[in-house]
N, C-alpha and C. Protein backbone atom coordinates (compact mmCIF):
# COMPACT_ATOMS: atom_id res chain seq x y z
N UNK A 1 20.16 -11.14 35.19
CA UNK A 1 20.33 -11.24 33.75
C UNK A 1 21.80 -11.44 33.44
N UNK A 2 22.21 -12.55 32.70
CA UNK A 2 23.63 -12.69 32.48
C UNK A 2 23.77 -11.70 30.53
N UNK A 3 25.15 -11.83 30.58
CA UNK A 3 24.83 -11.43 28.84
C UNK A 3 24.18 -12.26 27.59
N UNK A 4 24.47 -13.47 28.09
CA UNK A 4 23.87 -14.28 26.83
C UNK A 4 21.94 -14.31 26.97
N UNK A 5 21.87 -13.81 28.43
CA UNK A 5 20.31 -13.81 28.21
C UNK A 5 19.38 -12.45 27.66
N UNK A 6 20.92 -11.35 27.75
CA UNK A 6 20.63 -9.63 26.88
C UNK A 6 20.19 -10.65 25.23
N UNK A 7 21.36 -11.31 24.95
CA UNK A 7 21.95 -11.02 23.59
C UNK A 7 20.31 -11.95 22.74
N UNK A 8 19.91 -12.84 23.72
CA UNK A 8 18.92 -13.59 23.32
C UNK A 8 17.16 -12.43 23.45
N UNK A 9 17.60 -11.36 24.39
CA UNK A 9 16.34 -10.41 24.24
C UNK A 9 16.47 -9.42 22.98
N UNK A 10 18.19 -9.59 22.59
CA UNK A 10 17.70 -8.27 21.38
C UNK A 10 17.59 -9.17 20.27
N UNK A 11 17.80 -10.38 20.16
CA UNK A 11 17.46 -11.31 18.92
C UNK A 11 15.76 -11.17 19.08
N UNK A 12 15.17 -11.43 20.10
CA UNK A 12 13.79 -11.18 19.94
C UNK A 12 13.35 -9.84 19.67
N UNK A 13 13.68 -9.08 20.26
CA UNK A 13 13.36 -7.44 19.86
C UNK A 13 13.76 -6.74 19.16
N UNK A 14 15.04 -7.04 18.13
CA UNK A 14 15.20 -6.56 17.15
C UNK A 14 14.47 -6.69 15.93
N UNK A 15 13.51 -7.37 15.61
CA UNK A 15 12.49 -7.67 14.95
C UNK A 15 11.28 -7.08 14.99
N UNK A 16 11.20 -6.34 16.27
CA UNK A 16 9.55 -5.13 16.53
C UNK A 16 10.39 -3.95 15.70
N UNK A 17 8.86 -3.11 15.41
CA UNK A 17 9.55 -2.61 15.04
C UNK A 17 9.64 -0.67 15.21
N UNK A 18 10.77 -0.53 14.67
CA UNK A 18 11.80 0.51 15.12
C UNK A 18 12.88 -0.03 15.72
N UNK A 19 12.87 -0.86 15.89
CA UNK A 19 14.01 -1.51 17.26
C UNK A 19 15.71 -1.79 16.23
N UNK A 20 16.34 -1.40 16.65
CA UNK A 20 17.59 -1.90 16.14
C UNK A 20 18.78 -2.28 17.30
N UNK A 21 19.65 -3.34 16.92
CA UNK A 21 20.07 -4.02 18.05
C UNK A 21 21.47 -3.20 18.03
N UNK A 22 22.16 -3.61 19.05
CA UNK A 22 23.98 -3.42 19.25
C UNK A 22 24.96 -3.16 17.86
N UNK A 23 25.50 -2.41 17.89
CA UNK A 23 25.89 -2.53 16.69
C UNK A 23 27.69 -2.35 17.09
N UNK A 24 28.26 -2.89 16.31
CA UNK A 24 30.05 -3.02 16.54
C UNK A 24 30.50 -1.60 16.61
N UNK A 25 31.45 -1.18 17.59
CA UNK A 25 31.75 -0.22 17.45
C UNK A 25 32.03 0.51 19.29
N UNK A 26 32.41 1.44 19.90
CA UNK A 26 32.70 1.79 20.87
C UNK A 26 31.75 2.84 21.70
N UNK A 27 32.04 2.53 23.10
CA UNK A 27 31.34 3.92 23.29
C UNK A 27 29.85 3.49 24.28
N UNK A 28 29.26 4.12 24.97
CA UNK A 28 28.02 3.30 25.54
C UNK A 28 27.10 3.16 24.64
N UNK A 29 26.51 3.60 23.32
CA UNK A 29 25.62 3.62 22.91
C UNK A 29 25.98 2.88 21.55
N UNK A 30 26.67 2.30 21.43
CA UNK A 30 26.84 1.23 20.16
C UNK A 30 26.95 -0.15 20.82
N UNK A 31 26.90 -0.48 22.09
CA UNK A 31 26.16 -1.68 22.64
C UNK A 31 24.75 -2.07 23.04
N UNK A 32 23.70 -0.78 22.92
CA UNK A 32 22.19 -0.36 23.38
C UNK A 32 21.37 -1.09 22.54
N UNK A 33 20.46 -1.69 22.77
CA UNK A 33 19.19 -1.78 21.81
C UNK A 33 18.56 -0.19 22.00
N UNK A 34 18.00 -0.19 20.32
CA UNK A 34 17.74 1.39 20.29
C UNK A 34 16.11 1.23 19.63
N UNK A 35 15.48 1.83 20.03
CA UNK A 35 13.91 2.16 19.08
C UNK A 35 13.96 3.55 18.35
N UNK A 36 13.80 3.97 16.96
CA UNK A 36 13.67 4.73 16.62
C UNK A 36 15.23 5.87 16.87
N UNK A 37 15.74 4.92 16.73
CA UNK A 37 17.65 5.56 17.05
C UNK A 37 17.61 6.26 18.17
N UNK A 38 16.77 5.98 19.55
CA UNK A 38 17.20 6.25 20.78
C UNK A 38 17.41 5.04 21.69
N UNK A 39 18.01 5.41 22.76
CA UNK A 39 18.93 3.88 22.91
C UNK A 39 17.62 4.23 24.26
N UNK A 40 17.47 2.38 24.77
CA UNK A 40 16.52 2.06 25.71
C UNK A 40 16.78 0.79 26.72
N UNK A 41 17.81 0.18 26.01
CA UNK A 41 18.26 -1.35 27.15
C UNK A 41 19.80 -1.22 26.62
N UNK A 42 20.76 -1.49 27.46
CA UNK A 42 22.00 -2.26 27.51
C UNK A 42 22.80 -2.95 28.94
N UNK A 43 23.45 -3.89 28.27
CA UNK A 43 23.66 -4.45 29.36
C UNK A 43 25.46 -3.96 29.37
N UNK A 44 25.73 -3.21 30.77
CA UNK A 44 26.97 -2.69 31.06
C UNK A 44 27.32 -3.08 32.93
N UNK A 45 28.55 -3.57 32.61
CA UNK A 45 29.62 -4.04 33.59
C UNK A 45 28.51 -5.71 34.55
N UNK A 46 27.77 -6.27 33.78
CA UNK A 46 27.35 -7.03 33.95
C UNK A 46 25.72 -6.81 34.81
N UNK A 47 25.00 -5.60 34.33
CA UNK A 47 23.86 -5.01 34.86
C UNK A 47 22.98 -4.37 33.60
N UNK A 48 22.04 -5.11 33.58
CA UNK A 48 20.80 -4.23 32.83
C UNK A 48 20.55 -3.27 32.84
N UNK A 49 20.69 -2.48 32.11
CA UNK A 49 20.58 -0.86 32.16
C UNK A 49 19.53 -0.42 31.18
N UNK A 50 18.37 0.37 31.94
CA UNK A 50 17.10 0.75 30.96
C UNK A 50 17.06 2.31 31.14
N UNK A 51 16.01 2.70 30.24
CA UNK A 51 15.58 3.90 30.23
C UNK A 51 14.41 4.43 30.26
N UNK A 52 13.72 4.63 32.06
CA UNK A 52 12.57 4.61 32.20
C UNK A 52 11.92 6.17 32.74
N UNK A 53 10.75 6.66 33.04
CA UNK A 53 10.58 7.85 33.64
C UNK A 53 11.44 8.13 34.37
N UNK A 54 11.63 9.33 35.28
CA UNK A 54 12.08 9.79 36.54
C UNK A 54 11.41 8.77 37.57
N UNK A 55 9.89 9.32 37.44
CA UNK A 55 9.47 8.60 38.50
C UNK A 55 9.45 6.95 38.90
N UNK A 56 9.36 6.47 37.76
CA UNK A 56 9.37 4.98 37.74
C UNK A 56 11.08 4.65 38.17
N UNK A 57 12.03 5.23 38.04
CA UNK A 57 13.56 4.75 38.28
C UNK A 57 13.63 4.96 40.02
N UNK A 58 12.86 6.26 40.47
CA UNK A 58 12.77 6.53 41.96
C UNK A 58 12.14 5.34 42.56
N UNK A 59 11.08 4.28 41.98
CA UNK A 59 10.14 3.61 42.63
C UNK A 59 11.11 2.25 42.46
N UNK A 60 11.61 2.24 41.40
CA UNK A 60 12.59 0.83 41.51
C UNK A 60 13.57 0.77 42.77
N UNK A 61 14.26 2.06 42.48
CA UNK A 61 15.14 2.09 43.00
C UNK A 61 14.88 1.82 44.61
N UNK A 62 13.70 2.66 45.27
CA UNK A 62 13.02 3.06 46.68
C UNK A 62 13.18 1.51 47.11
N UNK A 63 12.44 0.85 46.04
CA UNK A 63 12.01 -0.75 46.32
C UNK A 63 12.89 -1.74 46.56
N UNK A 64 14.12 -1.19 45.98
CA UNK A 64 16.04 -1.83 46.09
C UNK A 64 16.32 -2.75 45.35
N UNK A 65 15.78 -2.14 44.28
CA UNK A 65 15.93 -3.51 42.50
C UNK A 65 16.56 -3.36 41.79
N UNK A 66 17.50 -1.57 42.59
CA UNK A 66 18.91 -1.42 41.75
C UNK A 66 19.13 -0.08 42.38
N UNK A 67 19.80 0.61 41.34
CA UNK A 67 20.09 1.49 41.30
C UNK A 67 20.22 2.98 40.10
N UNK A 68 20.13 4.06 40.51
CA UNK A 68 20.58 5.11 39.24
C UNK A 68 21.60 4.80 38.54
N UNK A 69 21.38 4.99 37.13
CA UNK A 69 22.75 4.42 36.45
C UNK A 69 23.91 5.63 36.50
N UNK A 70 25.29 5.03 36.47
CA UNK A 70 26.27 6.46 36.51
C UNK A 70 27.43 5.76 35.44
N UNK A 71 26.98 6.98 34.51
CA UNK A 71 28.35 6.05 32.99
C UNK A 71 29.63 6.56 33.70
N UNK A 72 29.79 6.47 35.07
CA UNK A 72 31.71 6.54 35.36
C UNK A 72 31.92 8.26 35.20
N UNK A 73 30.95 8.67 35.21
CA UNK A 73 31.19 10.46 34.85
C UNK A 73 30.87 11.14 36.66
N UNK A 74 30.39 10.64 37.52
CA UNK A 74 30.27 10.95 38.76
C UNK A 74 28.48 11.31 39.37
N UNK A 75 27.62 11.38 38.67
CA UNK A 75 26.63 11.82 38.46
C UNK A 75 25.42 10.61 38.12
N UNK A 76 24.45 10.00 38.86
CA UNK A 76 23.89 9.28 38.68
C UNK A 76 22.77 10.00 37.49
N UNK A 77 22.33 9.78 36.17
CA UNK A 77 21.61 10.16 35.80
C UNK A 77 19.96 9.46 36.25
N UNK A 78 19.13 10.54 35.62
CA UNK A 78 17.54 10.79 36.34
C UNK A 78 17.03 9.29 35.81
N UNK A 79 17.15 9.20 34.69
CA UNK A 79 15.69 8.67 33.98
C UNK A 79 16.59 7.05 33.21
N UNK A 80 17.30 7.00 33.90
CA UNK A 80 18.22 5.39 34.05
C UNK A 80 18.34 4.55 34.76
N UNK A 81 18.11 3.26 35.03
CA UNK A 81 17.92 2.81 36.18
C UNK A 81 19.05 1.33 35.83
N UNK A 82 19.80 1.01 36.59
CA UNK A 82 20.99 -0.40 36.22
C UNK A 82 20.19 -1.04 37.79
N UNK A 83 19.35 -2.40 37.21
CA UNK A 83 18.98 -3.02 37.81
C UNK A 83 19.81 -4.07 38.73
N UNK A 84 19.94 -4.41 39.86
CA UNK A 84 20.18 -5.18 40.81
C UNK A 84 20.42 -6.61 39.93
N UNK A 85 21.64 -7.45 39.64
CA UNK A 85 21.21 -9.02 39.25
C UNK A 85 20.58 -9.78 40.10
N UNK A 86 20.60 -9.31 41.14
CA UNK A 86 19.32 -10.12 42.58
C UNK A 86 17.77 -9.89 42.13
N UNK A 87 17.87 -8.72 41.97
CA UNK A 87 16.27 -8.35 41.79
C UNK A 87 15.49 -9.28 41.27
N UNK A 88 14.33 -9.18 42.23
CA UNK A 88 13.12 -9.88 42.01
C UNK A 88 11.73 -9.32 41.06
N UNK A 89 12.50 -8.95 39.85
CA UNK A 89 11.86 -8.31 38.62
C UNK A 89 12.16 -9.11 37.52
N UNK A 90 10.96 -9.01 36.42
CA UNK A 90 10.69 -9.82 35.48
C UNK A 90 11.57 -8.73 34.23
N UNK A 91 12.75 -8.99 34.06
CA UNK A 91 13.85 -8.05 33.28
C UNK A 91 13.16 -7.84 32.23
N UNK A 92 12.38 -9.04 31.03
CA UNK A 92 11.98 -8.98 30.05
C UNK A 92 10.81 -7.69 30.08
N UNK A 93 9.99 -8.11 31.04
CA UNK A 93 9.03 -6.91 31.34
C UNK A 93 9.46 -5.22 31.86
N UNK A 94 10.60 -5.44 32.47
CA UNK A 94 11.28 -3.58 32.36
C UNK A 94 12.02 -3.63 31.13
N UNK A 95 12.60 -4.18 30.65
CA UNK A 95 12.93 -4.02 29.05
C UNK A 95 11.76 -3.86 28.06
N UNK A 96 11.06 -4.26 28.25
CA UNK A 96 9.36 -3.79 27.15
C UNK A 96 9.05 -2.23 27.94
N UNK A 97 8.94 -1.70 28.82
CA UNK A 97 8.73 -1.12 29.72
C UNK A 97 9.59 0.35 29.14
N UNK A 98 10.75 -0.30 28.99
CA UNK A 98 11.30 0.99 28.69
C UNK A 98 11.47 1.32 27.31
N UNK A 99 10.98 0.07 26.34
CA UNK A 99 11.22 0.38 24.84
C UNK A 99 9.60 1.18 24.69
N UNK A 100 8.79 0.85 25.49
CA UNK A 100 8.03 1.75 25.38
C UNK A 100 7.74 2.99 25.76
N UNK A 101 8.84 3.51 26.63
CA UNK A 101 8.68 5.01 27.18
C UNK A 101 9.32 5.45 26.38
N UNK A 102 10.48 5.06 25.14
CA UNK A 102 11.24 5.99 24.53
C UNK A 102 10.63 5.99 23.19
N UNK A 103 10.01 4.71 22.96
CA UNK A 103 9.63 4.70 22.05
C UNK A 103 8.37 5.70 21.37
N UNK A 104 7.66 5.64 22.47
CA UNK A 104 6.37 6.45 22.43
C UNK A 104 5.46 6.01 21.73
């Protein structure tokens, strides 16, 4: 996933709804597409970054389609997963994927 192909998924998904896109401003979570003002996709240091179960981030990860995400704090968090740009995953489909686990 490059950025212009993020910026073209939150033009489509900012339109479902709850969904609100990137908004100007600093910080990891004012670049996120958010559902219901919790953040669920962004794209950081040139990697898709979602927000999926525990278990589902262990099974990506096991499978080697990325990795745990770590915001630079030392600590890979659980239920984040910054996908591989190799990976042989349909991005659009773990981005629906995860607007639906937060979304509920």
């Amino acid at each position: 996933m490059t950025e212009e192909q993020f910026e073209d998924l939150v033009d489509e998904l900012q339109h479902c709804p709850g969904v609100t896109p990137p908004r100007p401003g600093q910080g990891f979570g004012s670049h996120a597409l958010k559902v219901h003002g919790r953040m669920f996709a962004v794209y950081v240091r040139g990697r898709l970054v979602v927000k999926l179960p525990k278990p589902r981030v262990d099974e990506l990860v096991a499978q080697g389609h990325g990795v745990r995400f770590d915001a630079n704090k030392g600590t890979p968090m659980k239920e984040w997963f910054s996908m591989d740009p190799e990976a042989e995953l349909e991005w659009t489909t773990v981005v629906r994927e995860a607007m639906k686990f937060v979304g509920g």
